[in-house]
Protein backbone atom coordinates (compact mmCIF):
# COMPACT_ATOMS: atom_id res chain seq x y z
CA UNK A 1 0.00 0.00 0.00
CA UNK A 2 2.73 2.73 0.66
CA UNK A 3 4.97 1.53 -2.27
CA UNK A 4 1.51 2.02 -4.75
CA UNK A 5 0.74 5.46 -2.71
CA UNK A 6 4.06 6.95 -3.18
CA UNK A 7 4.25 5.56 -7.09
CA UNK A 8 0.80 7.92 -6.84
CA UNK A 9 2.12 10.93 -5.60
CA UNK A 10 5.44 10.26 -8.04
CA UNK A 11 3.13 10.09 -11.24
CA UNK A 12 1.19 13.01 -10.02
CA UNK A 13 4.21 14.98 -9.57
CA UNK A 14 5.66 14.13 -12.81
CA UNK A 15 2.59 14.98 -14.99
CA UNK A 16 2.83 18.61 -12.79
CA UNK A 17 6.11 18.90 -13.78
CA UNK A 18 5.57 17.50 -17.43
CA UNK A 19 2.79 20.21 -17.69
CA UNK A 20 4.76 22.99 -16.67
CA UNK A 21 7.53 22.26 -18.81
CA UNK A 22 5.02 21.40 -21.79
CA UNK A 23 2.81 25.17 -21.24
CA UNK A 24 6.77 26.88 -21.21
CA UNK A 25 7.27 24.96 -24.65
CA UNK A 26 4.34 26.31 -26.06
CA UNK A 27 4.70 29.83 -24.91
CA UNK A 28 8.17 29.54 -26.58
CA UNK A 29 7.39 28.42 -29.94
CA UNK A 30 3.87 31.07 -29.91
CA UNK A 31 6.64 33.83 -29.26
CA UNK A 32 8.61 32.67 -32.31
CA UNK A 33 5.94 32.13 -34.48
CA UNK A 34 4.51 36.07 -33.87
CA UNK A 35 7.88 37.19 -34.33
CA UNK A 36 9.26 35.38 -37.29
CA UNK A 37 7.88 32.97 -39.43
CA UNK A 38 4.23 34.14 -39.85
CA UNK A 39 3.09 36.01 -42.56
CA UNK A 40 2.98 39.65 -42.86
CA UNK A 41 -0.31 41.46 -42.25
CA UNK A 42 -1.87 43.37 -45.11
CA UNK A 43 -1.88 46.80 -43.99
CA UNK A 44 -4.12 47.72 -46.91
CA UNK A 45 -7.41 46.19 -44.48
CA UNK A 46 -6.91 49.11 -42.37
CA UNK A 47 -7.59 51.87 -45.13
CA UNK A 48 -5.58 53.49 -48.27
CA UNK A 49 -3.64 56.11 -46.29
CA UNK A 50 -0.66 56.34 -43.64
CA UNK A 51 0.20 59.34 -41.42
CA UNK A 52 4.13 59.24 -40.73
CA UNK A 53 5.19 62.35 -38.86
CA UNK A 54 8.89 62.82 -39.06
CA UNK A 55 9.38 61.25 -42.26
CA UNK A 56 12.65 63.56 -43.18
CA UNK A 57 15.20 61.72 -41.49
CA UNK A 58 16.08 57.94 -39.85
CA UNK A 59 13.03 55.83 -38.65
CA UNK A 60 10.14 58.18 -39.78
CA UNK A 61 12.08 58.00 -43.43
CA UNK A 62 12.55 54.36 -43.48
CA UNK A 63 8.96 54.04 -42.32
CA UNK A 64 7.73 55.92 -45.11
CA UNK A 65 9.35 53.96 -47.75
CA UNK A 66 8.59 50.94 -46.18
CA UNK A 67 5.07 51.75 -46.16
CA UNK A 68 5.43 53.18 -49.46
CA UNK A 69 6.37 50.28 -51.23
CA UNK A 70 3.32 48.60 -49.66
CA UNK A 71 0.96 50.32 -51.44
CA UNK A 72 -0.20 52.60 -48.80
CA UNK A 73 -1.13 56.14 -50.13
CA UNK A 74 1.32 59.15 -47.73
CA UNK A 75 0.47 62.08 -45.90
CA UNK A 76 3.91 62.92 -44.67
CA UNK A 77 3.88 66.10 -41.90
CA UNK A 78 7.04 67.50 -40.97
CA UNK A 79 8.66 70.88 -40.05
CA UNK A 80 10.60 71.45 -43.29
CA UNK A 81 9.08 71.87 -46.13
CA UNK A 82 11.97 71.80 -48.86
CA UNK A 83 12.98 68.37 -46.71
CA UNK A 84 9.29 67.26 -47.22
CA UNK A 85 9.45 67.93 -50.84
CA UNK A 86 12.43 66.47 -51.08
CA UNK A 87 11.46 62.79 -49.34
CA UNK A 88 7.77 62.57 -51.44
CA UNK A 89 10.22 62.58 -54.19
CA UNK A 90 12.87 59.93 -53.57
CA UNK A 91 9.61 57.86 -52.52
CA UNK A 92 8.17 58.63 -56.03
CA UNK A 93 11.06 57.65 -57.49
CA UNK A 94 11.89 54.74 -55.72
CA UNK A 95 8.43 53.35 -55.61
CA UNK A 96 5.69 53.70 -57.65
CA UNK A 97 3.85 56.54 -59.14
CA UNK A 98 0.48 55.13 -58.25
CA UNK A 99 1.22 56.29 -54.59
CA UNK A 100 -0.20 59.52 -53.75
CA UNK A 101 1.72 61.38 -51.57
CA UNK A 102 0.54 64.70 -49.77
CA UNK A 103 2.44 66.80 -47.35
CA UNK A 104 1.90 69.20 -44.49
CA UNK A 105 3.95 71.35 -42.89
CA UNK A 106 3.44 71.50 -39.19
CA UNK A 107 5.54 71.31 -35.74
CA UNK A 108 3.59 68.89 -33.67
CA UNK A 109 5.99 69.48 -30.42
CA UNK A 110 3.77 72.86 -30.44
């Protein structure tokens, strides 16, 4: 009897421990699955246009063009407007002419 209760209480232990180790597996590979292999969204579902303030220089630039070559229609706001002029047309350029890009001029830090 207290060789089949404490083969119990090792089984129930083990499936405890099998469990906890099997939910951290599972967590592991749902992290790397929404952060690698699945597929892209399609940003197109949530409308035609993109707003990307700061889109002169580094991430807001990069952003633009990445969005750009999406599809995704522009309205690029910045503080300089020969800068602004400038980016809408390297993204024409390098992207399409289908993409409609519109610009406004505006500090948003005011």
């Amino acid at each position: 009897m207290a060789m089949h209760l404490h083969f119990v209480a090792v089984l129930l232990v083990s499936i405890i421990g099998f469990i906890s180790v099997l939910r951290s597996f599972i967590g592991f590979f749902n992290w790397v699955w929404f952060m690698f292999p699945r597929p892209p969204k399609n940003l197109k579902t949530y409308g035609s246009w993109a707003v990307v303030t700061g889109p002169t220089d580094g991430i807001g630039k990069a952003l633009a063009f990445d969005l750009a070559s999406k599809g995704l229609n522009l309205l690029l706001v910045g503080r300089d407007p020969s800068k602004l002029e400038s980016t809408s047309e390297e993204i024409r350029r390098r992207c399409s002419d289908e993409i409609e890009i519109k610009t406004v001029v505006a500090d948003l830090a005011k």
